[in-house]
Protein backbone atom coordinates (compact mmCIF):
# COMPACT_ATOMS: atom_id res chain seq x y z
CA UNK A 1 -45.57 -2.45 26.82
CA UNK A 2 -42.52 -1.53 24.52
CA UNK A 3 -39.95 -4.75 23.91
CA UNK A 4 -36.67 -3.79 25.52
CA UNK A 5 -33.58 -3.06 22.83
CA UNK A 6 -32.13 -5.83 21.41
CA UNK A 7 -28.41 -4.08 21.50
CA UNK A 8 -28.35 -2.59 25.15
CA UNK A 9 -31.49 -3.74 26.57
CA UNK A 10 -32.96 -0.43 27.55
CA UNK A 11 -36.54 0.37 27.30
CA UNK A 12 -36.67 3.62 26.11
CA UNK A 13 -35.84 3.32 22.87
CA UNK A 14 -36.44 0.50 19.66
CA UNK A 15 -33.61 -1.37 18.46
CA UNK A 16 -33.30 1.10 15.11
CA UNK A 17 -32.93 3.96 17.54
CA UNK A 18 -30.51 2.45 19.63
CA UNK A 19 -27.17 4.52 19.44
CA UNK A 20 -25.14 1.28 20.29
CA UNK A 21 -26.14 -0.15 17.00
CA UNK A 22 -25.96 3.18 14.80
CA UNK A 23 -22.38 3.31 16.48
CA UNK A 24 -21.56 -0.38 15.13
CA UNK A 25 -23.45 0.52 11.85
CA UNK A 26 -20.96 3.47 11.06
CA UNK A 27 -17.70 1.42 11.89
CA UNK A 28 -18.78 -1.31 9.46
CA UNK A 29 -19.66 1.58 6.92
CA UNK A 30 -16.39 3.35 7.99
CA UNK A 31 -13.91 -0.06 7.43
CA UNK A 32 -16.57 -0.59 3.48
CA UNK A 33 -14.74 2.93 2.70
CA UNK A 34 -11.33 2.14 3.62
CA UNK A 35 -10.61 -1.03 1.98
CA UNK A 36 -8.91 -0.94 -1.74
CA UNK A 37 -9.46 -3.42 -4.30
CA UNK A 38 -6.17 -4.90 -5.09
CA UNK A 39 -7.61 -5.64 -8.34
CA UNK A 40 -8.87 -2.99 -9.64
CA UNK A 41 -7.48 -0.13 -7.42
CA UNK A 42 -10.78 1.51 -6.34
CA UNK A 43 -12.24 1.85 -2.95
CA UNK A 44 -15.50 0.44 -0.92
CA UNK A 45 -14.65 -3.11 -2.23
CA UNK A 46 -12.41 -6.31 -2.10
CA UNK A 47 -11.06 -8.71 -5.20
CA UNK A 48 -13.57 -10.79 -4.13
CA UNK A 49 -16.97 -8.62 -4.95
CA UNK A 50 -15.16 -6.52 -7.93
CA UNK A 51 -17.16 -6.00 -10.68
CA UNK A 52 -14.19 -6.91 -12.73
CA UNK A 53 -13.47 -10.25 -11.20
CA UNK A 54 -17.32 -11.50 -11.21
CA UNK A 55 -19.58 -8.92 -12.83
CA UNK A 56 -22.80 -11.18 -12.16
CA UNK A 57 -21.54 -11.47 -8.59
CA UNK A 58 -20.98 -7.50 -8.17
CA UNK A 59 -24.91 -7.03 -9.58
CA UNK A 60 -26.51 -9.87 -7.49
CA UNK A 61 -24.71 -7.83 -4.64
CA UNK A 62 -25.72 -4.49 -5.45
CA UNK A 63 -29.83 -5.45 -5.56
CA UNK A 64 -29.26 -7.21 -2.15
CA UNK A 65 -28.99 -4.01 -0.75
CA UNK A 66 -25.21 -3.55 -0.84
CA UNK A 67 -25.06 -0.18 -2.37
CA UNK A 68 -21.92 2.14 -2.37
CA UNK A 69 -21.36 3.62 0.30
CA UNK A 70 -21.15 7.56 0.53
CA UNK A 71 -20.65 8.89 3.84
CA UNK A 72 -23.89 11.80 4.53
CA UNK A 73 -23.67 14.57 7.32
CA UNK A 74 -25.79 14.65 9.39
CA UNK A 75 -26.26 18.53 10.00
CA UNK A 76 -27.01 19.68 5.94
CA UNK A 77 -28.06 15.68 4.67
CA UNK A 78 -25.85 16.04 1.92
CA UNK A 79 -23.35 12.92 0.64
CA UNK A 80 -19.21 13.56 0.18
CA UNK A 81 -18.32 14.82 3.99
CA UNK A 82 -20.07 14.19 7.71
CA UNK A 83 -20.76 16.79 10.43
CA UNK A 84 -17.28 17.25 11.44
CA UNK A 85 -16.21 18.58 8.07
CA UNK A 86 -19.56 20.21 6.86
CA UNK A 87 -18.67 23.79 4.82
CA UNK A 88 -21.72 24.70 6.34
CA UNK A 89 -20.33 24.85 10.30
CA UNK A 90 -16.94 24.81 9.07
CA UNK A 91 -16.23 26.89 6.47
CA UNK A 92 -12.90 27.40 7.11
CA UNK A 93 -11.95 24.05 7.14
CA UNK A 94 -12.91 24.24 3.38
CA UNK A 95 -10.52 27.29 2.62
CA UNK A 96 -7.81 24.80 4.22
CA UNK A 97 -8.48 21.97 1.98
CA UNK A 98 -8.41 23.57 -1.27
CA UNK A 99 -5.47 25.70 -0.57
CA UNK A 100 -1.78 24.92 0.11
CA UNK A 101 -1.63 20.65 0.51
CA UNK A 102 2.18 21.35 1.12
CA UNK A 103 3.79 20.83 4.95
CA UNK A 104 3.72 23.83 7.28
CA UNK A 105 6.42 25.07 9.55
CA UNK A 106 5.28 24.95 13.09
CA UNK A 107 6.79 28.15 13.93
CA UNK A 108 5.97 30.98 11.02
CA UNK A 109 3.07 28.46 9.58
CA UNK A 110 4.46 29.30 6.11
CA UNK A 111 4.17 26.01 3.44
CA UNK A 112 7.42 24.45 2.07
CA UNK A 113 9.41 23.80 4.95
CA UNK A 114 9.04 22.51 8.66
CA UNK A 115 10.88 23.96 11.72
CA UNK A 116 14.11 22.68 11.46
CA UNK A 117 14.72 24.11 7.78
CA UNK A 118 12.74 27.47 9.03
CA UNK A 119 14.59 30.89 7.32
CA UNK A 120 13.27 32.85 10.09
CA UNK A 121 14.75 30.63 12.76
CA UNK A 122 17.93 29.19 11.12
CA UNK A 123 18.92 32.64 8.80
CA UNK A 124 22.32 31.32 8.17
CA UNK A 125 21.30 28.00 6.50
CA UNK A 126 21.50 28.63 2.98
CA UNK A 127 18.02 27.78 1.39
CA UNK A 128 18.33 24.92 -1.21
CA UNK A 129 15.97 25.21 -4.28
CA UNK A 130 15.52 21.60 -5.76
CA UNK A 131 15.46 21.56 -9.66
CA UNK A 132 13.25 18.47 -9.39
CA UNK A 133 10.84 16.83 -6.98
CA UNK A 134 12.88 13.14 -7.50
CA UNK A 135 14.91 12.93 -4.13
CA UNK A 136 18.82 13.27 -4.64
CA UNK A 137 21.33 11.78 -2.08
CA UNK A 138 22.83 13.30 0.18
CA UNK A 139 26.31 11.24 -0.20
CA UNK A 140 26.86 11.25 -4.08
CA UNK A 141 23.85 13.96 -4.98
CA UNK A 142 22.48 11.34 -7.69
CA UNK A 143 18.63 11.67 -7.62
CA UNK A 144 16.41 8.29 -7.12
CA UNK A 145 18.03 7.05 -4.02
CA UNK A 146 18.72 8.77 0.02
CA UNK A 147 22.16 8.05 1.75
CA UNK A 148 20.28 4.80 3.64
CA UNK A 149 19.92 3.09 -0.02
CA UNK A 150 23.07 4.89 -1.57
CA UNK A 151 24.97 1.85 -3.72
CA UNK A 152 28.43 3.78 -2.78
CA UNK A 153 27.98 2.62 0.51
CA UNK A 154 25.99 -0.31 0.44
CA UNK A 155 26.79 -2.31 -2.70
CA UNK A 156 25.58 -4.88 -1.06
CA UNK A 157 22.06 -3.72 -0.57
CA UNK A 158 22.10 -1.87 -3.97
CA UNK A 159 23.03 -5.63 -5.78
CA UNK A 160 20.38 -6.98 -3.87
CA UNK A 161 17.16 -4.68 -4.97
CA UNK A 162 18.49 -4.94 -8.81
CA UNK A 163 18.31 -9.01 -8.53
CA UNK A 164 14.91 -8.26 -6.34
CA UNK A 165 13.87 -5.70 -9.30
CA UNK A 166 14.63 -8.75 -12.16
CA UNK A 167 12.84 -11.07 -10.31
CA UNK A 168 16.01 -13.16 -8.81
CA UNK A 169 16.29 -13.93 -5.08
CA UNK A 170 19.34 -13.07 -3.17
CA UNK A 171 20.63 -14.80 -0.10
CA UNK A 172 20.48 -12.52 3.19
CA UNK A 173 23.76 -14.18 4.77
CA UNK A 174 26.44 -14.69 1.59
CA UNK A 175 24.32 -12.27 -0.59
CA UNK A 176 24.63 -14.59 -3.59
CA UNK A 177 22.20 -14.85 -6.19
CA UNK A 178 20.52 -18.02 -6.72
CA UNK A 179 19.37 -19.27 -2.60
CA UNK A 180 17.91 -18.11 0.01
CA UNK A 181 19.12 -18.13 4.06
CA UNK A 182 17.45 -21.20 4.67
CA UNK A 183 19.29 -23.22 1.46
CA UNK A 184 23.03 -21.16 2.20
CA UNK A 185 25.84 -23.06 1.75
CA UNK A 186 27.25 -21.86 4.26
CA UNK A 187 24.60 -21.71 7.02
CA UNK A 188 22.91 -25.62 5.80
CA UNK A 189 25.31 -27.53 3.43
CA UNK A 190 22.82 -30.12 3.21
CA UNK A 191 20.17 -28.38 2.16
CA UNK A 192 21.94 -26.74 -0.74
CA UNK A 193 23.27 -30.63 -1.97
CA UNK A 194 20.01 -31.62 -1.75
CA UNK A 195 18.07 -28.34 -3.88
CA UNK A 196 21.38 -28.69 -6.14
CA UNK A 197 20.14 -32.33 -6.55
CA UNK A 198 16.81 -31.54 -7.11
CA UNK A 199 17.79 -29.24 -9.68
CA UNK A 200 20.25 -31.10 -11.77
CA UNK A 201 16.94 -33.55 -11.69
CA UNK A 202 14.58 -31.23 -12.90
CA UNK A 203 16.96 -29.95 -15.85
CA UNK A 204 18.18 -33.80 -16.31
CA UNK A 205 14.11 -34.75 -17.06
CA UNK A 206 13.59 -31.33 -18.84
CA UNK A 207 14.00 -31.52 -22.86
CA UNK A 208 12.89 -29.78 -25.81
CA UNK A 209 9.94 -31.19 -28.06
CA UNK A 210 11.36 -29.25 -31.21
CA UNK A 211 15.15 -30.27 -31.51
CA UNK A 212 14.99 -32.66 -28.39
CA UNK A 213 18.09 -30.45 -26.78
CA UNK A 214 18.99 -30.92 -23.31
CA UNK A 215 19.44 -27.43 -22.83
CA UNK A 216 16.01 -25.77 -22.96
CA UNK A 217 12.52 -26.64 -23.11
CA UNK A 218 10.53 -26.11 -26.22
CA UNK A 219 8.80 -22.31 -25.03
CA UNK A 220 12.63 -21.27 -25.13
CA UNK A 221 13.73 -22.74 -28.29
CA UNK A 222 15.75 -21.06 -30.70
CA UNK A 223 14.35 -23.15 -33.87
């Protein structure tokens, strides 16, 4: 008598066969193809197996049986694409890949524009050719920024992604350089006495090995 599946428990079929477990095989195969190395940039692997990061690791891995993983349909058996996108039932869902990648409008399905910017619907909106593909704002037309992150009206925000950009921290509540919200001045006085403490005790102990200055340390010495 045939053993009953291990994944549903039917008896009509062997745990291999079982659809339940070729369903649970695919999502695990499914999440190995979307994750990106933040290491190295490439797909099907973490930081932690990269072949950069622990080359003996990455081999040792590979003859377990962990090879890459390349989707293959199911209908023509060959790797790159599944069922649902095979040329060979869908050929015209090839034609729409390799053609226009650019956004269609939803009424004349023409590229370049979507319904609201549509010639054919909106005649009297002049058409505006860009010179460039950088973004330009809409408030002072200078490219590289959109009215939401325009420094003409919000210095503020604009002073606060140049410290962010140099590596500085800027306070959310005073936007000062310097603090955070949590050590503000003005939100928790004692907390900023006692990182101002903390500092002055850091740069009281700190002093250079070269011309034994108070001032710097000796990896920023002039001498």
């Amino acid at each position: 008598m045939q053993s009953p599946c291990s994944q549903c428990g039917s008896n009509l079929h062997l745990t291999e066969n079982c659809p339940k477990a070729a369903s649970k095989k695919s999502a695990i195969r499914r999440r190995r193809e979307i994750r990106v190395c933040s290491l190295c940039g490439e797909r099907g692997h973490n930081m932690r197996t990269c072949v950069q990061n622990d080359p003996d690791k990455a081999e040792a891995r590979k003859a377990r049986g962990f090879r890459e993983n390349v989707r293959t349909c199911s209908h023509c058996l060959r790797k790159g694409h599944n069922k649902r996108t095979c040329p060979l039932l869908y050929p015209e869902k090839v034609t729409q890949n390799t053609g226009d990648r650019r956004r269609k409008c939803s009424y004349c399905s023409k590229p370049g524009h979507n319904s609201r910017s549509c010639p054919v619907l909106n005649p009297d909106r002049p058409v505006v050719v860009r010179k460039n593909i950088r973004r330009s704002c809409s408030h002072c037309d200078r490219p590289g920024h959109n009215s939401r992150t325009c420094p003409t009206l919000y210095p503020d925000q604009a002073k606060a992604r140049k410290l962010r950009e140099r590596g500085l921290r800027l306070c959310k509540h005073c936007f000062q350089p310097g603090h955070n919200k949590r050590t503000c001045p003005e939100l928790n006085p004692e907390a900023a006495i006692r990182r101002q403490s903390q500092k002055s005790r850091k740069m009281a102990l700190r002093r250079c090995s070269i011309c034994n200055s108070m001032e710097h340390n000796a990896r920023t010495c002039p001498n």
